[in-house]
Protein backbone atom coordinates (compact mmCIF):
# COMPACT_ATOMS: atom_id res chain seq x y z
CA UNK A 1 0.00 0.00 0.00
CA UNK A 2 1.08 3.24 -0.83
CA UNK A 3 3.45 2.11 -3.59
CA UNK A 4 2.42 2.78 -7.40
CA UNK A 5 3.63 1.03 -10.84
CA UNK A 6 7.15 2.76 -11.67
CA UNK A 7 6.98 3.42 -15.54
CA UNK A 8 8.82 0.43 -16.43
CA UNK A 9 5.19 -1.31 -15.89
CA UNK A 10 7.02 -4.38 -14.07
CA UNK A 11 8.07 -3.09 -10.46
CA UNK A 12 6.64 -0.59 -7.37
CA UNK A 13 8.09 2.69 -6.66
CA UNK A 14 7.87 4.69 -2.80
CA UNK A 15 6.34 8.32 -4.50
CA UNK A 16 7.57 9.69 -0.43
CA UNK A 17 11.26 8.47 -1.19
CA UNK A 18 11.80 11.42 -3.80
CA UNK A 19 9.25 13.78 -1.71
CA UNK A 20 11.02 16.80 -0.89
CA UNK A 21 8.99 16.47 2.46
CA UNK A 22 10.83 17.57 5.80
CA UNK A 23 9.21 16.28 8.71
CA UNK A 24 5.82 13.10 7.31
CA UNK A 25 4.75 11.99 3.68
CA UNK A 26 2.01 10.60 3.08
CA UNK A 27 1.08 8.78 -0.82
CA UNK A 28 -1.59 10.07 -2.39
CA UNK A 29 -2.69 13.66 -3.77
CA UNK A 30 -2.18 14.96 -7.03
CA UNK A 31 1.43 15.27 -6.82
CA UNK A 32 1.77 11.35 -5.88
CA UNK A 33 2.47 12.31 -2.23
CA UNK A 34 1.67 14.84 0.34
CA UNK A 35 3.75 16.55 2.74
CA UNK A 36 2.50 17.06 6.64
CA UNK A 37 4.23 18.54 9.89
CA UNK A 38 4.08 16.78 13.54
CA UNK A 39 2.41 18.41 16.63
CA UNK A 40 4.00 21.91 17.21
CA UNK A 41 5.08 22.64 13.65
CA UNK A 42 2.70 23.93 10.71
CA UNK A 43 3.76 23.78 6.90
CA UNK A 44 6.02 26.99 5.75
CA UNK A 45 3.46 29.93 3.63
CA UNK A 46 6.31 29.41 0.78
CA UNK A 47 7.41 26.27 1.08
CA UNK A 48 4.33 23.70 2.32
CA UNK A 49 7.33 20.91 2.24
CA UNK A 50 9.07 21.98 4.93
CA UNK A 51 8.19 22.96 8.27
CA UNK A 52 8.26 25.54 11.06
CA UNK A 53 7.27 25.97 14.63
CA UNK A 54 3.97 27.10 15.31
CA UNK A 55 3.95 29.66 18.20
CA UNK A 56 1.58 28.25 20.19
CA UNK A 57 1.62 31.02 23.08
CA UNK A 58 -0.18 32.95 20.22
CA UNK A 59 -2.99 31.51 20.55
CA UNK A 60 -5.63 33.16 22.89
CA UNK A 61 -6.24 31.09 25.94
CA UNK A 62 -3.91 28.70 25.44
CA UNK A 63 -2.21 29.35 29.01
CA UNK A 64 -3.65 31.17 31.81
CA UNK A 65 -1.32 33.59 32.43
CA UNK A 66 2.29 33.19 31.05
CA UNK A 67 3.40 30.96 28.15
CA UNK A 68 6.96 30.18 26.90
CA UNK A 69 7.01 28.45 23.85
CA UNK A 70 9.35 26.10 22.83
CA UNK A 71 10.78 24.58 19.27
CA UNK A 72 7.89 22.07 18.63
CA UNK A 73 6.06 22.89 22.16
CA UNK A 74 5.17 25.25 24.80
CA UNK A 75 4.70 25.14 28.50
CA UNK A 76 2.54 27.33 31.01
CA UNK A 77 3.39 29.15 34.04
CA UNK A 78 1.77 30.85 36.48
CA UNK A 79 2.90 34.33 38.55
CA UNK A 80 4.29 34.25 41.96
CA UNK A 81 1.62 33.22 44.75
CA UNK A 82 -0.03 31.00 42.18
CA UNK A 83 0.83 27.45 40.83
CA UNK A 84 0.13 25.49 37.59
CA UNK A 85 -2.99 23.33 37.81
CA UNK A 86 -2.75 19.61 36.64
CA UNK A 87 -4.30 20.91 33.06
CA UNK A 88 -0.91 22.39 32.49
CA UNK A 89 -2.97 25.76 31.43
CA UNK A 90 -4.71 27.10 34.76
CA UNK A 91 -3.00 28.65 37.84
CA UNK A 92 -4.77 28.51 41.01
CA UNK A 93 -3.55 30.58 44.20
CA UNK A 94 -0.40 28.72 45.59
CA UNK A 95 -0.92 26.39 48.08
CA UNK A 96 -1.50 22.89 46.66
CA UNK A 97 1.54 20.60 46.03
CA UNK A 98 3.31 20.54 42.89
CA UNK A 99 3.35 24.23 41.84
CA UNK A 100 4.80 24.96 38.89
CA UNK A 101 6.04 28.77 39.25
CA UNK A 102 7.86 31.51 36.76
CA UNK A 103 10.85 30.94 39.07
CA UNK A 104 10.98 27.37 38.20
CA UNK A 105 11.27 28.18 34.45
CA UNK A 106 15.50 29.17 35.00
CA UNK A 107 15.98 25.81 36.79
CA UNK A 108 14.22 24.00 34.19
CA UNK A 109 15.99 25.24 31.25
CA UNK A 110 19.41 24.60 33.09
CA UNK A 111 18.33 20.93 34.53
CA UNK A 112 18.27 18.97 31.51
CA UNK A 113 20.37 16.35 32.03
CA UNK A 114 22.69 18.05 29.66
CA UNK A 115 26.44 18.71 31.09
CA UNK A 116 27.48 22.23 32.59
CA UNK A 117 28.42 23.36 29.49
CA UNK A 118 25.31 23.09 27.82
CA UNK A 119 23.49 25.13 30.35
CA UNK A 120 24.84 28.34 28.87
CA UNK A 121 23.01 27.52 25.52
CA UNK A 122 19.73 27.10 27.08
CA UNK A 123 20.09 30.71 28.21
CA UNK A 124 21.48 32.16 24.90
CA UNK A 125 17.96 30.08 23.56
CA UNK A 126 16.19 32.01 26.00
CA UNK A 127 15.12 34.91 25.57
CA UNK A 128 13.86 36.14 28.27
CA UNK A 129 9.95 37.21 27.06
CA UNK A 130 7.13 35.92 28.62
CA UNK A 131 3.55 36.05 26.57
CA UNK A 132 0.95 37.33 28.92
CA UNK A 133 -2.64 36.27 28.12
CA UNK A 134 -4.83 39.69 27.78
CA UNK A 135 -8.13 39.92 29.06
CA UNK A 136 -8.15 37.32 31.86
CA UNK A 137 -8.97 38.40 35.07
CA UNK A 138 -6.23 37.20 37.43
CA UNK A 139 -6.50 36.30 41.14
């Protein structure tokens, strides 16, 4: 399945093994094949075979009050006093176990299992800039 007659008439060609596809192909459509992205990543304006990150702190509501988005991801965080709710995208006044604070976010970025040396990187990858979510009441 997804294989078609190469133009010899005798054997099966892959039309995704010449795809110019970056991230998923798929057979089919009028081209032979069709391109798609994975979670996180939408298909480039000018080029729909490759793919780019989707800034998913863009979209409205997505976190309840900060957002740092991520290559292929984001994650929500909540102001001091509150904590991240086990939705990942509400914050609730601290108090309950497991918060999940803007002052974690450093630690985080450092504490990934990387060596020492990496942990400079994360914060030349990090900006810095928080998304706030306008027109949410906060507590």
């Amino acid at each position: 399945e997804g294989f078609r007659l190469a133009a010899d008439g005798q054997s099966c060609e892959d039309p995704c093994a010449q795809a110019p596809c970056e991230q998923q192909c798929e057979p089919g459509g009028p081209q032979g094949y069709s391109c798609h992205c994975r979670l996180g990543f939408r298909p480039a304006e000018d080029e729909p075979h490759r793919c780019v990150d989707t800034d998913e702190c863009q979209i409205a509501g997505v976190c309840q009050q900060m957002c740092v988005n991520y290559v292929g991801g984001f994650e929500c965080y909540c102001r001091e006093g509150h904590e991240l709710e086990a939705d990942g995208i509400s914050c609730s006044p601290a108090g309950a176990r497991g918060a999940h604070t803007a002052q974690d976010l450093g630690d985080e970025l450092l504490d990934d299992g990387e060596d020492e040396e990496d942990e400079h990187e994360a914060w030349d990858t990090f900006d810095g800039s928080w998304t706030e979510v306008p027109g949410i009441p906060w507590m």
